[in-house]
Protein backbone atom coordinates (compact mmCIF):
# COMPACT_ATOMS: atom_id res chain seq x y z
CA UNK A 1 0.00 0.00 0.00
CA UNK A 2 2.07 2.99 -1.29
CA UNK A 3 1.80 6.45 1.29
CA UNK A 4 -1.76 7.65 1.34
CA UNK A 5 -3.79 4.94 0.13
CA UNK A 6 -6.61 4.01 1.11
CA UNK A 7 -9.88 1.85 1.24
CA UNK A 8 -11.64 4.57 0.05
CA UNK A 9 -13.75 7.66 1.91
CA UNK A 10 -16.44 5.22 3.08
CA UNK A 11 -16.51 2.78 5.44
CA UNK A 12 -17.52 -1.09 4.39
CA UNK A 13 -19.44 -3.73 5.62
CA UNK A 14 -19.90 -7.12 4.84
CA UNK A 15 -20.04 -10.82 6.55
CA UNK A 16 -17.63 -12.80 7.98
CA UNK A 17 -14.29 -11.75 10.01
CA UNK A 18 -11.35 -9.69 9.32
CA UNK A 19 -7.92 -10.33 10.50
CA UNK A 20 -5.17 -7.50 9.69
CA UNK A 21 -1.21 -8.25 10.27
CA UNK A 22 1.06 -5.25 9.87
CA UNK A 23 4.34 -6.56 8.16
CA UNK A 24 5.88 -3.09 7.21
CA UNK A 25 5.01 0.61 7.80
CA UNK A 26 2.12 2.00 9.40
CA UNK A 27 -1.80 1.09 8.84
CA UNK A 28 -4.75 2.86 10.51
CA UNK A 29 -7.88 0.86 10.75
CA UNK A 30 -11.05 2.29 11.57
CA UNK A 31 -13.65 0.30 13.06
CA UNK A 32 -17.08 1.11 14.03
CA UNK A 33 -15.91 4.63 15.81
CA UNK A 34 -12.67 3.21 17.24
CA UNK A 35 -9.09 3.71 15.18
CA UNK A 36 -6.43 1.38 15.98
CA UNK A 37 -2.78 2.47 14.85
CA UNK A 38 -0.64 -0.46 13.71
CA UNK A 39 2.86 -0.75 13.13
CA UNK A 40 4.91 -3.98 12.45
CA UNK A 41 3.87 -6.92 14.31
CA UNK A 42 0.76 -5.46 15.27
CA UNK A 43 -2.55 -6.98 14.33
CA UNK A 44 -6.28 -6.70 14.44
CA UNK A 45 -9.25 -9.07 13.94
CA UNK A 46 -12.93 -8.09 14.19
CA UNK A 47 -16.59 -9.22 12.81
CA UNK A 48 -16.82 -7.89 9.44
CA UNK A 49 -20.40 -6.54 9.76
CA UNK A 50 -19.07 -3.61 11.78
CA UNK A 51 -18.18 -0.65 9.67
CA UNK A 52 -14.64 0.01 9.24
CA UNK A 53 -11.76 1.28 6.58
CA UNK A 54 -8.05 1.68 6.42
CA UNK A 55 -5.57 4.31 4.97
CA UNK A 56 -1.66 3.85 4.99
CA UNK A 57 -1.05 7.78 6.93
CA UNK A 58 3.07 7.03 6.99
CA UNK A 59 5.00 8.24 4.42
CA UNK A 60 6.54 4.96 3.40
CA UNK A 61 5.09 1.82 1.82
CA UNK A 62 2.77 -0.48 4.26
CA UNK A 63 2.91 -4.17 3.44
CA UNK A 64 -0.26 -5.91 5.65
CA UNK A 65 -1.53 -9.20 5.30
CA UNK A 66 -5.80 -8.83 5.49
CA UNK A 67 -6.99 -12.32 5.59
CA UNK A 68 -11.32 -12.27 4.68
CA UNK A 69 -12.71 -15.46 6.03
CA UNK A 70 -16.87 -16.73 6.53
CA UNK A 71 -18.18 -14.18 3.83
CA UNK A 72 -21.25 -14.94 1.59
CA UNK A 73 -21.25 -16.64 -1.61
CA UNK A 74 -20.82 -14.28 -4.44
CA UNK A 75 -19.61 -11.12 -2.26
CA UNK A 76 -16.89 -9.17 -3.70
CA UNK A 77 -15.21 -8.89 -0.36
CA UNK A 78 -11.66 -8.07 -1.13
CA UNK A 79 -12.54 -5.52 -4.25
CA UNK A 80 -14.45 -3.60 -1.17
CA UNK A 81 -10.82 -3.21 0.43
CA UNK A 82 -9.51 -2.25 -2.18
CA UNK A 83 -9.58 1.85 -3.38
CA UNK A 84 -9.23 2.82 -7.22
CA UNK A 85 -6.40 2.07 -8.36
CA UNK A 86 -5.12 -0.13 -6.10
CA UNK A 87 -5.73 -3.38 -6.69
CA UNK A 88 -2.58 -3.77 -9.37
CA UNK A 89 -0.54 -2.21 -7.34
């Protein structure tokens, strides 16, 4: 995730869980009305049917592993995650 990116300006819901891993840089989740800062090492997991986005605020590349698990059939889970232009990078 290059410096600024982001999920986008809205938040995202859908089923199943969420589990974030920082490997590099710095991520800032929001979820629901609570932001959680990670750096390397750091990780988050939460039900996926609580609102929530990210955005990379350091000035360096972020490397994160998201891992999506117990969503619906036929949702588009990880293009939500994912702002324009993003998902080829």
């Amino acid at each position: 995730m290059e410096s600024g990116a982001s999920s986008g300006p809205h938040s995202m819901v859908h089923t199943g869980h969420e589990f974030v891993f920082c490997l590099r840089g710095h991520l800032e989740y929001h979820v629901e009305n609570q932001a959680f800062d990670l750096d390397p090492g750091d990780s988050l997991i939460f039900a996926s049917h609580l609102r929530h986005r990210w955005r990379n605020v350091g000035n360096a590349v972020t490397n994160a592993l998201i891992v999506l698990s117990n969503f619906s059939e036929g949702e588009r889970v990880a293009s939500m995650h994912m702002a324009q232009g993003e998902a080829g990078s």
